[in-house]
N, C-alpha and C. Protein backbone atom coordinates (compact mmCIF):
# COMPACT_ATOMS: atom_id res chain seq x y z
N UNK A 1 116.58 -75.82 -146.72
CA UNK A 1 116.89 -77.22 -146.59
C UNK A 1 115.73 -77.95 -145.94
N UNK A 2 114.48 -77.10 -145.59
CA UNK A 2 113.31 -78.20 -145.10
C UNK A 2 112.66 -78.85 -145.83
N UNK A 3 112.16 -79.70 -145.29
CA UNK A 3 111.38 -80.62 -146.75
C UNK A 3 112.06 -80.97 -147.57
N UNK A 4 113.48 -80.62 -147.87
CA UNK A 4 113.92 -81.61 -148.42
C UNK A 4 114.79 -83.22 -148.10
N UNK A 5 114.75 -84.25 -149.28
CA UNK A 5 115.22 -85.33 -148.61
C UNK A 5 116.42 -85.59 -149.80
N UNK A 6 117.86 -85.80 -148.99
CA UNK A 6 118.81 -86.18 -150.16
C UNK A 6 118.42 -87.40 -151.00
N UNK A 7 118.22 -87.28 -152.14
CA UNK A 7 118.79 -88.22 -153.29
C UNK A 7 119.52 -88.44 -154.28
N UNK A 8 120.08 -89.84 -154.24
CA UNK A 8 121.62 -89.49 -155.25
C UNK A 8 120.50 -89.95 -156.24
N UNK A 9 120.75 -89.26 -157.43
CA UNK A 9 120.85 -89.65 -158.89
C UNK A 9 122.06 -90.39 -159.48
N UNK A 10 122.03 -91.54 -160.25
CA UNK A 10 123.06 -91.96 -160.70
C UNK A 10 122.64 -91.76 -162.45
N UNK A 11 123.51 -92.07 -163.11
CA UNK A 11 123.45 -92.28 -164.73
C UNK A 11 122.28 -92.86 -165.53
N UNK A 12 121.31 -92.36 -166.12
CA UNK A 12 120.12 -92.70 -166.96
C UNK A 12 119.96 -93.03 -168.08
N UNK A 13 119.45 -93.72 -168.50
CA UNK A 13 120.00 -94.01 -170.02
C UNK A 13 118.77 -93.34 -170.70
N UNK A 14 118.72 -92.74 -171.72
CA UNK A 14 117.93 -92.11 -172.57
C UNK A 14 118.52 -91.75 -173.49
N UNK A 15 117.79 -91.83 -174.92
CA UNK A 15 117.92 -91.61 -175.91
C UNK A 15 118.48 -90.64 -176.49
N UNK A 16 120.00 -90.32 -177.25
CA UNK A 16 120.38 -89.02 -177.43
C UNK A 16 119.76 -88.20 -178.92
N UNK A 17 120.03 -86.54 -178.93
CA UNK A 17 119.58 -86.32 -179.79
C UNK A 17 120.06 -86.99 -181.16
N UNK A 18 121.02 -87.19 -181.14
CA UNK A 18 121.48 -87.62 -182.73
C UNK A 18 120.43 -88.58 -182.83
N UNK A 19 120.26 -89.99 -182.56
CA UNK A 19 119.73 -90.99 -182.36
C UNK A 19 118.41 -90.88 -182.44
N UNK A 20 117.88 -91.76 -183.25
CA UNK A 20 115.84 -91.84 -184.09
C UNK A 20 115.50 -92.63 -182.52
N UNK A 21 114.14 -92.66 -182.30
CA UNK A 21 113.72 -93.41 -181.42
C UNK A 21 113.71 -94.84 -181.59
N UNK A 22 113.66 -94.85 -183.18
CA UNK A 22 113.43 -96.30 -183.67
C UNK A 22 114.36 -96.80 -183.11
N UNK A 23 115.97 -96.79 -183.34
CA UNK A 23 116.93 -97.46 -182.99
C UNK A 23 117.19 -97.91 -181.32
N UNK A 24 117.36 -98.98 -180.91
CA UNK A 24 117.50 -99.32 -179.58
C UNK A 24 118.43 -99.46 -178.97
N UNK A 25 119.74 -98.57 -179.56
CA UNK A 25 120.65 -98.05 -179.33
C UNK A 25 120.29 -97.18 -178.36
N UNK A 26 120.87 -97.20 -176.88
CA UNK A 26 121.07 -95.75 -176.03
C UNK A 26 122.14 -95.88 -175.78
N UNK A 27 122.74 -94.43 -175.22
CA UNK A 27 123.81 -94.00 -174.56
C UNK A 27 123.74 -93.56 -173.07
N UNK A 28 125.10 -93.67 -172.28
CA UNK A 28 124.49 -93.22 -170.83
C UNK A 28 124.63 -91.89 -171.02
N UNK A 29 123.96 -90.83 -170.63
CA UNK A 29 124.23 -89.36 -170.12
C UNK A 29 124.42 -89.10 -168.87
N UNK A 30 124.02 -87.59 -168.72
CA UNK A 30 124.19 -87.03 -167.09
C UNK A 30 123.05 -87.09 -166.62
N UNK A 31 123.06 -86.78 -165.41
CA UNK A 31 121.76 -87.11 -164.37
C UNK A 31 121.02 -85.93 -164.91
N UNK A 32 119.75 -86.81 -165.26
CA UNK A 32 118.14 -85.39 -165.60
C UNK A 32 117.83 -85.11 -164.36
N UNK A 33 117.72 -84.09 -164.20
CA UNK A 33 116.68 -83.21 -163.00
C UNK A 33 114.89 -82.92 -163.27
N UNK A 34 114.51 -82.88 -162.99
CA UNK A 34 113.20 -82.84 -163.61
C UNK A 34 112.29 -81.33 -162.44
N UNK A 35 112.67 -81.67 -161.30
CA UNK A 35 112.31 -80.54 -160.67
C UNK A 35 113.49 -80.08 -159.86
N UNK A 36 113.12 -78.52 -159.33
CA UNK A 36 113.90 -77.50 -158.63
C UNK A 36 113.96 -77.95 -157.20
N UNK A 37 113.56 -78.75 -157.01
CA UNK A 37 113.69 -78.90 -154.89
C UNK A 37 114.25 -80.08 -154.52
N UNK A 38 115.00 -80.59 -155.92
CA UNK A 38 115.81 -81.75 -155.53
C UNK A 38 117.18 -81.89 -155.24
N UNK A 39 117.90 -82.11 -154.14
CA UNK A 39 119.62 -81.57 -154.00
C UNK A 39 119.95 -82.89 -154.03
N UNK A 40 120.89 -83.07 -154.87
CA UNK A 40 121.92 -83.84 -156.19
C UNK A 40 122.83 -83.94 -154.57
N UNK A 41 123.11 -85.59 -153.98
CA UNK A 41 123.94 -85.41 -152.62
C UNK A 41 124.99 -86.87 -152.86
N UNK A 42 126.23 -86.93 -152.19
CA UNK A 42 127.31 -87.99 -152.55
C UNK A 42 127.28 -88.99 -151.99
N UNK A 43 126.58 -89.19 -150.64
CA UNK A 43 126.56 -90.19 -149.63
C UNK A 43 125.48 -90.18 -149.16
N UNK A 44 125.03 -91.52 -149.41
CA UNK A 44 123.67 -91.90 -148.96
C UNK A 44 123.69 -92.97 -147.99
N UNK A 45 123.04 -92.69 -146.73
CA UNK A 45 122.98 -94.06 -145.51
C UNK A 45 121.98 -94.70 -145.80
N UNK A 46 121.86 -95.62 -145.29
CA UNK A 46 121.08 -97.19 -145.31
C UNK A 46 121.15 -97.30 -143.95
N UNK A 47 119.47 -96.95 -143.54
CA UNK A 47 119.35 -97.14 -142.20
C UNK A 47 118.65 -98.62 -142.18
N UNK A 48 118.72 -99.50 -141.56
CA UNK A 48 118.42 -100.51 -141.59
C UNK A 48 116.95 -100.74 -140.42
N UNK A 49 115.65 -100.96 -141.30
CA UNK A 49 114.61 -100.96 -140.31
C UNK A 49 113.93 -101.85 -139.56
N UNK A 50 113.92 -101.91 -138.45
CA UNK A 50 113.09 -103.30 -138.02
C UNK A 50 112.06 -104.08 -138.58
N UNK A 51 112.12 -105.25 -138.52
CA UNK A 51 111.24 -106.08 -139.23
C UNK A 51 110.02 -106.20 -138.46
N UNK A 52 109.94 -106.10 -137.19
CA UNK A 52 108.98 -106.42 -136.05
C UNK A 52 108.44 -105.18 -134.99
N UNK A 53 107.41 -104.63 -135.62
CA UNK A 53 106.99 -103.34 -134.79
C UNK A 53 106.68 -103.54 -133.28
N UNK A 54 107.10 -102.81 -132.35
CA UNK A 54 107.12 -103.17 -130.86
C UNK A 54 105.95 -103.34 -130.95
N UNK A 55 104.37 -103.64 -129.98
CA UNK A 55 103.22 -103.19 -129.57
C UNK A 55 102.98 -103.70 -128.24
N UNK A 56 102.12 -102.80 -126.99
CA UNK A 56 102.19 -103.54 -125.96
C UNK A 56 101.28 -104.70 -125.96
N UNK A 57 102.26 -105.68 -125.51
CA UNK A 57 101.62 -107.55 -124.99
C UNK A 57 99.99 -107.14 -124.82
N UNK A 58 99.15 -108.44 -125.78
CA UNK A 58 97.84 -108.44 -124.74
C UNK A 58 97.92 -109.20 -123.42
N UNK A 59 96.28 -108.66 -122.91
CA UNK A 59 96.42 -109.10 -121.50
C UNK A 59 95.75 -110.31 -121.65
N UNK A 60 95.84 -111.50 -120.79
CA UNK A 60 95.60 -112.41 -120.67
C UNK A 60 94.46 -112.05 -120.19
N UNK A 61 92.94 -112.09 -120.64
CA UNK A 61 91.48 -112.03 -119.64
C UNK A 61 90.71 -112.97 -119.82
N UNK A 62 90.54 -113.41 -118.58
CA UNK A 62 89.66 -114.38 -118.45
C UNK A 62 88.06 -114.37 -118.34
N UNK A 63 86.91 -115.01 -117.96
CA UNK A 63 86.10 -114.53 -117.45
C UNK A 63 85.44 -113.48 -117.07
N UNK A 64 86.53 -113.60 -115.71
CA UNK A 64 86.31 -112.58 -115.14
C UNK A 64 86.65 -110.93 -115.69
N UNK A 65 87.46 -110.79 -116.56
CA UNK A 65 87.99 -109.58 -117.82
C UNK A 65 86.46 -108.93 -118.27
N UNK A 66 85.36 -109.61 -118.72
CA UNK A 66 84.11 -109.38 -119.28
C UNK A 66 83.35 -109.50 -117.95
N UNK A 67 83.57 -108.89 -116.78
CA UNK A 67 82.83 -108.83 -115.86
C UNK A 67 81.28 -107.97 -116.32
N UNK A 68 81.59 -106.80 -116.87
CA UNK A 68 80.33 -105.47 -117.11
C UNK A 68 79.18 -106.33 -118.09
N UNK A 69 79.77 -107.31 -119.32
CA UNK A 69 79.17 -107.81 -120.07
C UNK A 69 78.38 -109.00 -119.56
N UNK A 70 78.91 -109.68 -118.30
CA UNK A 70 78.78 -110.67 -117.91
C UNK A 70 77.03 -110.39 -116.90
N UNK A 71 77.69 -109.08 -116.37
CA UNK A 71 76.52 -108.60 -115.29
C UNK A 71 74.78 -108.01 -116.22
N UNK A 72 75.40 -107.17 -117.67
CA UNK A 72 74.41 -107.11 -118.02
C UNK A 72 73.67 -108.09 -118.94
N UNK A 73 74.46 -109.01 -119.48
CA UNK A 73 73.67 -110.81 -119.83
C UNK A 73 72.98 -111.10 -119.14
N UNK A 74 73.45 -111.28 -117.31
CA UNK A 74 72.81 -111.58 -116.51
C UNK A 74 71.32 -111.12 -116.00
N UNK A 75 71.72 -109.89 -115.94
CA UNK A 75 70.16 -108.85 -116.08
C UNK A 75 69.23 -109.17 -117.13
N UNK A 76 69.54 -109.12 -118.09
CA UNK A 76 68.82 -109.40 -119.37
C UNK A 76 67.87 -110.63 -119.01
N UNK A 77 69.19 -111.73 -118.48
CA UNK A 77 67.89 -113.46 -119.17
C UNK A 77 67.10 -112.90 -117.69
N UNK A 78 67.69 -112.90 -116.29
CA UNK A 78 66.86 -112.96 -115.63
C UNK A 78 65.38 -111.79 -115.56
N UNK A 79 65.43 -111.28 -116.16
CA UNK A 79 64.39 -110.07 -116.59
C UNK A 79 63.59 -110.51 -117.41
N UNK A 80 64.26 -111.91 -118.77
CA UNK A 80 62.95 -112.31 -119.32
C UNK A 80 62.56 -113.69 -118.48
N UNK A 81 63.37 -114.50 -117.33
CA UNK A 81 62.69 -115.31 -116.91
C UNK A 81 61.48 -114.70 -116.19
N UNK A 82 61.67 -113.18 -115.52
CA UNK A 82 60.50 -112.30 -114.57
C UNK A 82 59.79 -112.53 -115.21
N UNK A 83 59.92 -111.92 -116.94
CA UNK A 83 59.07 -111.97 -117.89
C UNK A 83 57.69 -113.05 -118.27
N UNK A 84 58.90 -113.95 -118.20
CA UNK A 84 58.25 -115.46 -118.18
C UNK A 84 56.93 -116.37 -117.33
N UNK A 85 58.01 -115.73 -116.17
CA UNK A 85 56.81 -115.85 -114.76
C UNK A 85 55.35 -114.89 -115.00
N UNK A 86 54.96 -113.87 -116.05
CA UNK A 86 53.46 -113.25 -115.90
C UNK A 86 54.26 -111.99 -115.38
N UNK A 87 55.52 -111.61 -115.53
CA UNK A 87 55.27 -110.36 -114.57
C UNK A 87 56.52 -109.24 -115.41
N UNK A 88 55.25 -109.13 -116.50
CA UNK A 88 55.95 -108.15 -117.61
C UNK A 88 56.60 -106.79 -117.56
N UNK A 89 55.94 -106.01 -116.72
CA UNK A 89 55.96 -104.53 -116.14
C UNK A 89 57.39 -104.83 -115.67
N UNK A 90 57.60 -105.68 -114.29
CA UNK A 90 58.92 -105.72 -113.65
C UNK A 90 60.06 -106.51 -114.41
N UNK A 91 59.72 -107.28 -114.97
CA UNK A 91 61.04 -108.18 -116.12
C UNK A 91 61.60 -106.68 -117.11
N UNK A 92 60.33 -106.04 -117.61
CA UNK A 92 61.16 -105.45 -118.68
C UNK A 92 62.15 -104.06 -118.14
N UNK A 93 61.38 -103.80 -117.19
CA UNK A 93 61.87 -102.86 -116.35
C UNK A 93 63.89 -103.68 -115.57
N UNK A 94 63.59 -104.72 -115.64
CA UNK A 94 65.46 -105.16 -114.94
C UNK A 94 65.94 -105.05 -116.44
N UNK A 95 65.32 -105.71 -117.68
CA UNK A 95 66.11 -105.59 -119.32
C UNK A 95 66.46 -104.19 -119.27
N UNK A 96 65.29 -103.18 -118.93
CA UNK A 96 65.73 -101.78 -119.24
C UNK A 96 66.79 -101.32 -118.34
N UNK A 97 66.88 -101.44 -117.07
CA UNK A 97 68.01 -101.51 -116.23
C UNK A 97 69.34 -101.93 -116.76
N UNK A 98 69.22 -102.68 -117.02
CA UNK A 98 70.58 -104.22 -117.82
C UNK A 98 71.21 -103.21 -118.56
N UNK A 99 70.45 -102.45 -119.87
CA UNK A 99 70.80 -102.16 -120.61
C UNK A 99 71.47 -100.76 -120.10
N UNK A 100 70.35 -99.81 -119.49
CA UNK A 100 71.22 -98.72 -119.41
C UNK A 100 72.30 -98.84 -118.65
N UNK A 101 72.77 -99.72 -117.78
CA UNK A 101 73.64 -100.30 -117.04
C UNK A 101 74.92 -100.16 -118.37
N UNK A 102 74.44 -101.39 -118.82
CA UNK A 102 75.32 -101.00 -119.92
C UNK A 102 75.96 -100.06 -120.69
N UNK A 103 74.98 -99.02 -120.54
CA UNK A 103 75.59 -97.79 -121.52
C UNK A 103 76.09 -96.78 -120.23
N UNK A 104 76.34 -97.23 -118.89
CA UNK A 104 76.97 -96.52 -118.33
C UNK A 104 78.10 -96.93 -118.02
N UNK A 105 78.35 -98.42 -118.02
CA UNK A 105 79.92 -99.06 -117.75
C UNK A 105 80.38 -98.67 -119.26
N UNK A 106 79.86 -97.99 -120.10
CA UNK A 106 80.84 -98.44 -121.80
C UNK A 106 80.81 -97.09 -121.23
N UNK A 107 80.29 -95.96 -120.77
CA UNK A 107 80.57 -94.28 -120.89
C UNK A 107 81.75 -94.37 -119.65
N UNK A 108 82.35 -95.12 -118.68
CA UNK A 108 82.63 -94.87 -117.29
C UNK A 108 83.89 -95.10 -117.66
N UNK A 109 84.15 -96.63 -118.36
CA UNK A 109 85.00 -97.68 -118.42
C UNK A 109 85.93 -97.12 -119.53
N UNK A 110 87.66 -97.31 -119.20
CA UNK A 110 88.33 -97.11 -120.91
C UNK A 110 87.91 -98.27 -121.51
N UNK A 111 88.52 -98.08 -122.68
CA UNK A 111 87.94 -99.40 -124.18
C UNK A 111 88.47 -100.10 -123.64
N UNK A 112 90.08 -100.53 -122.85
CA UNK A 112 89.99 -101.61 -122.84
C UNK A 112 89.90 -102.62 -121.97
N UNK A 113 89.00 -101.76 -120.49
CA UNK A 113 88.41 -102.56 -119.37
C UNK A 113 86.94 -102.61 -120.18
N UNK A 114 86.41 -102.25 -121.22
CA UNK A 114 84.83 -102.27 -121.70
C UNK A 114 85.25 -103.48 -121.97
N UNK A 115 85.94 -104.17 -122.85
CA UNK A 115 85.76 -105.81 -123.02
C UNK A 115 84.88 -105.38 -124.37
N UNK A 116 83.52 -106.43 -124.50
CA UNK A 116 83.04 -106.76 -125.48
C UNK A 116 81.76 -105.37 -125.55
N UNK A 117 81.81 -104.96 -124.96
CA UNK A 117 81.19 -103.66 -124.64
C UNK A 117 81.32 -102.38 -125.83
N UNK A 118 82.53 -102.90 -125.96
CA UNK A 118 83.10 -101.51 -126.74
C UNK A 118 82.93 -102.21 -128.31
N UNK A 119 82.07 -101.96 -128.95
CA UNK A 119 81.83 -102.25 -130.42
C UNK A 119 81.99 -100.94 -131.34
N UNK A 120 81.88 -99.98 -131.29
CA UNK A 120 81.82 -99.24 -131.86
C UNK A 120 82.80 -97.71 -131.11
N UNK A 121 82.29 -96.90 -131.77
CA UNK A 121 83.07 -95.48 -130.74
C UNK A 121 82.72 -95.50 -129.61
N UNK A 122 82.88 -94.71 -128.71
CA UNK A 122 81.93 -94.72 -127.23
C UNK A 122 80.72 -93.97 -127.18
N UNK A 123 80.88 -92.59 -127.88
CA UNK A 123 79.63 -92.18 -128.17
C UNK A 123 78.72 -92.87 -128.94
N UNK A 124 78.90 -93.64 -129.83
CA UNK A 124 78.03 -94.76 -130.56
C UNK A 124 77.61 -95.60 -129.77
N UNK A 125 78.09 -96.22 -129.22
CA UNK A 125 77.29 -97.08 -127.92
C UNK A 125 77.13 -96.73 -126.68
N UNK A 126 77.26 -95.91 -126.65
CA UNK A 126 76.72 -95.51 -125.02
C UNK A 126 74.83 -94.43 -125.82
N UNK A 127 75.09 -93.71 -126.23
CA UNK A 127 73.72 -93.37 -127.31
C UNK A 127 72.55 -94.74 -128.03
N UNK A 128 73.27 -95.42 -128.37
CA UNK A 128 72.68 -96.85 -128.75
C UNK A 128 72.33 -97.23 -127.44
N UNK A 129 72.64 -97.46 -126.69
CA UNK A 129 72.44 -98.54 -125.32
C UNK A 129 71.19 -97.31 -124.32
N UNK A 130 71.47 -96.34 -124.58
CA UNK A 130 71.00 -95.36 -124.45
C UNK A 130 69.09 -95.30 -124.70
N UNK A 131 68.99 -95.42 -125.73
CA UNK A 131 68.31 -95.31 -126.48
C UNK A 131 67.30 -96.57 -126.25
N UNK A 132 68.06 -98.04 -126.21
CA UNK A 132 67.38 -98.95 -126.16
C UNK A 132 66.66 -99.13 -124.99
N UNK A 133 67.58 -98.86 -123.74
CA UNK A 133 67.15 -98.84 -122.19
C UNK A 133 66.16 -97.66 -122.14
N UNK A 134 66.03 -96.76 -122.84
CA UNK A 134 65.05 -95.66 -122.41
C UNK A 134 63.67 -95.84 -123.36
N UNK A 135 63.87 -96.58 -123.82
CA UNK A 135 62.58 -97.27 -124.77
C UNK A 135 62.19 -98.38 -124.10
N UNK A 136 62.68 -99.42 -123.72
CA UNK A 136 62.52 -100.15 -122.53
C UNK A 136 61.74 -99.59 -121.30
N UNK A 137 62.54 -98.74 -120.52
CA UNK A 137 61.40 -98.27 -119.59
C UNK A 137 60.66 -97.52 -120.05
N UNK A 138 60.32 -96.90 -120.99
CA UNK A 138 58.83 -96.20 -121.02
C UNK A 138 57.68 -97.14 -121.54
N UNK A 139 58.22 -98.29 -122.44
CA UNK A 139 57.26 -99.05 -122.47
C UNK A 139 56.35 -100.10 -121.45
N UNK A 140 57.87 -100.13 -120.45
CA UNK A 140 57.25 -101.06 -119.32
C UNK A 140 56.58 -99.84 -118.77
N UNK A 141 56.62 -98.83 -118.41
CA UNK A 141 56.09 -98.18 -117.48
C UNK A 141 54.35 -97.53 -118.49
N UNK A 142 54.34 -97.75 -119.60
CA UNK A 142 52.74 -97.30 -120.30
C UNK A 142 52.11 -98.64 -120.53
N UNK A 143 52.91 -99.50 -120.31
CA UNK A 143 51.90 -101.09 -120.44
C UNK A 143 51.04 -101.46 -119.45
N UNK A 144 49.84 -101.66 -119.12
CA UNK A 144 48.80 -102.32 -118.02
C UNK A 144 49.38 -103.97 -117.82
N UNK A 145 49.08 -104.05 -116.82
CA UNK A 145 49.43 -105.22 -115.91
C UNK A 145 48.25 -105.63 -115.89
């Protein structure tokens, strides 16, 4: 009885042998079976299913919700204003900071304190962010001043 699911069959209409196909005459017969794992049952329920799947409420976040994203924006411009000022070595060096910053609040954080952080899997961006911040500092650190 596993795997299986009751279904009633009721009356089918198909063509009897006497009867040409041409004619559009049918008769009702008995219920066709077509396969062995189907049990022929008298009473069938009607479960009636919700129209509206539960899911838990979002959270209301404000601002402050994108704090991690907020801090490494922040790093970023002020690293190219350093930048800006003549002082390339140390600007790119806070971007490279910013960033790996970043790829340590998206590795630390669940998805859904990451905020805007979380774009992809976590291993996808924390490797990406990864990657960018460690290219970042080696370039600030082989560039002459």
């Amino acid at each position: 009885m596993l795997g299986l699911t009751p279904v009633r069959l009721g009356l089918v209409t198909s063509p009897s042998a006497e009867t040409r196909l041409t004619e559009p005459e049918t008769r009702l017969t008995e219920p066709l079976i077509a396969a062995s794992d189907v049990e022929v049952v008298d009473e069938v329920h009607i479960v009636d299913v919700p129209e509206v799947v539960a899911i838990e409420p979002h959270e209301r976040r404000g601002v402050l919700g994108e704090w991690p994203l907020a801090l490494i924006i922040g790093g970023v411009i002020l690293g190219l204003v350093i930048i800006g000022l003549h002082h390339f070595r140390w600007g790119n060096l806070l971007v490279a900071d910013s960033v790996l910053a970043g790829a340590f609040f998206r590795l630390v954080l669940p998805t859904r304190r990451a905020g805007l952080l979380a774009v992809r899997s976590r291993f996808t961006d924390v490797v990406t962010m990864s990657a960018m911040g460690g290219s970042l500092m080696l370039l600030a650190l082989i560039t002459s001043t």
